[in-house]
Protein backbone atom coordinates (compact mmCIF):
# COMPACT_ATOMS: atom_id res chain seq x y z
CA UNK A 1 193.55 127.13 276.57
CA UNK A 2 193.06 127.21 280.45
CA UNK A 3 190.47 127.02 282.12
CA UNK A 4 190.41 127.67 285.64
CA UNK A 5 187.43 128.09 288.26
CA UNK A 6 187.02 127.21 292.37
CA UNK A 7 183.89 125.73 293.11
CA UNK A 8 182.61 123.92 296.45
CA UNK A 9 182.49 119.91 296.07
CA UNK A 10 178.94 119.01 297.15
CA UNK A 11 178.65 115.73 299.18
CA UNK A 12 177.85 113.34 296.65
CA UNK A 13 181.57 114.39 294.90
CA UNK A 14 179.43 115.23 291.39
CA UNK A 15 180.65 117.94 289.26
CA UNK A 16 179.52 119.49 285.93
CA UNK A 17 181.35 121.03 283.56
CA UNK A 18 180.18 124.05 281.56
CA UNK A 19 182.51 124.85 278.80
CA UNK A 20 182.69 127.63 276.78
CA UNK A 21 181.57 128.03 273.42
CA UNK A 22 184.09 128.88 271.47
CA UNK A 23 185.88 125.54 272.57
CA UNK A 24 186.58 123.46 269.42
CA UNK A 25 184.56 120.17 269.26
CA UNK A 26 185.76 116.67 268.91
CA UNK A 27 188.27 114.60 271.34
CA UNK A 28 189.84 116.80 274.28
CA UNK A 29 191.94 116.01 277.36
CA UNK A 30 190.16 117.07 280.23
CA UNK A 31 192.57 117.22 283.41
CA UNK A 32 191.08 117.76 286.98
CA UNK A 33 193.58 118.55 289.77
CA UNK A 34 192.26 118.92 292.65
CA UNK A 35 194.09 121.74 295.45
CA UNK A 36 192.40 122.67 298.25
CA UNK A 37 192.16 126.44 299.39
CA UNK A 38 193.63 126.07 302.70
CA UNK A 39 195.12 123.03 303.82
CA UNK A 40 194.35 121.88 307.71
CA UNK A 41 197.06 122.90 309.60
CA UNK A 42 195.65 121.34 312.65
CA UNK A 43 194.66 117.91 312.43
CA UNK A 44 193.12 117.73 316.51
CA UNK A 45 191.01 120.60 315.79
CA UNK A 46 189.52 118.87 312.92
CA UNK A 47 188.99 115.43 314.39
CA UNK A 48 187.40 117.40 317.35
CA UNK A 49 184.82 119.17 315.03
CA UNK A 50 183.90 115.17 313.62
CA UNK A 51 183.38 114.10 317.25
CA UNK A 52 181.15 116.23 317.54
CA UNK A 53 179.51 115.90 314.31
CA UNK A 54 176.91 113.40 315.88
CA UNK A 55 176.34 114.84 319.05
CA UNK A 56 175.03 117.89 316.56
CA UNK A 57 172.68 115.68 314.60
CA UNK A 58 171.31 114.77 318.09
CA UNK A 59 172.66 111.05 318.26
CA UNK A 60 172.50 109.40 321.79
CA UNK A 61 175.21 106.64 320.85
CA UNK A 62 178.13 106.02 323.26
CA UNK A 63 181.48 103.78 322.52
CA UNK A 64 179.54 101.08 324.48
CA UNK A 65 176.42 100.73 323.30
CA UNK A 66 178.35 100.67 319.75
CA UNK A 67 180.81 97.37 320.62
CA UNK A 68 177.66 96.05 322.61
CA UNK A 69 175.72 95.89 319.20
CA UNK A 70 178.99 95.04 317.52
CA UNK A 71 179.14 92.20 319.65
CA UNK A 72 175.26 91.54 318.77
CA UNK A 73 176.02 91.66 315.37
CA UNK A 74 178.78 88.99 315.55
CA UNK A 75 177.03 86.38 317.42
CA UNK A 76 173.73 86.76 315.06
CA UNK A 77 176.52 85.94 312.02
CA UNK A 78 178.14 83.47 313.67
CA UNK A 79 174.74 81.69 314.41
CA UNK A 80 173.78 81.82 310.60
CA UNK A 81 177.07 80.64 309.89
CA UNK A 82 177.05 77.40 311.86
CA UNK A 83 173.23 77.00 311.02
CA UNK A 84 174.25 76.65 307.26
CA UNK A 85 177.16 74.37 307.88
CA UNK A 86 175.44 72.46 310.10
CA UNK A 87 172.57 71.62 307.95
CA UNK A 88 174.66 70.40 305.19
CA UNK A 89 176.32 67.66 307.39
C-alpha cells in the first residue's frame, strides 16, 4: 500500500501522521521522502526575498552595528576568560 499526500511543513518541521484504518497493526516501515513542488530556479531572487526578511519584521540592524556588537561580544569573553585563568595562578 501507498500512501501519498502534499502537505505544507510548518516552521517547527513537526508532522503527524493520520493513517487509515484499514492499515494492519503491528511493526511497519514508514518511509518519508521529501520532494519539493517546485524547485528554486533562481537562487538571487531567493536570497533577495531573505534580505529583506528583517527589514519586513521592522528591524533597524545594519552590517555595522552587527560586527560592532560582535566585537562587544568578544572582548566581554575574552575578559571572563583571562579573569578565570588569572585567578587560578
Amino acid at each position: 500500500m501507498t500512501i501519498e499526500q502534499t502537505i505544507e511543513i510548518p516552521a517547527d518541521h513537526r508532522i503527524f501522521l493520520d493513517l487509515p484504518l484499514e492499515l494492519p497493526l503491528g511493526k511497519v516501515k514508514v518511509t518519508v521522502t521529501p520532494q519539493p513542488e517546485k524547485p528554486i530556479a533562481n537562487s538571487h531572487g531567493a536570497v533577495a526575498n531573505l534580505r529583506g526578511l528583517a527589514k519586513k519584521m521592522g528591524s533597524t540592524l545594519t552590517v555595522e552595528d552587527f560586527l560592532a556588537m560582535r566585537r562587544e561580544d568578544l572582548l566581554l569573553e575574552e575578559s571572563k576568560y583571562r579573569r578565570f585563568f588569572n585567578e587560578k595562578e
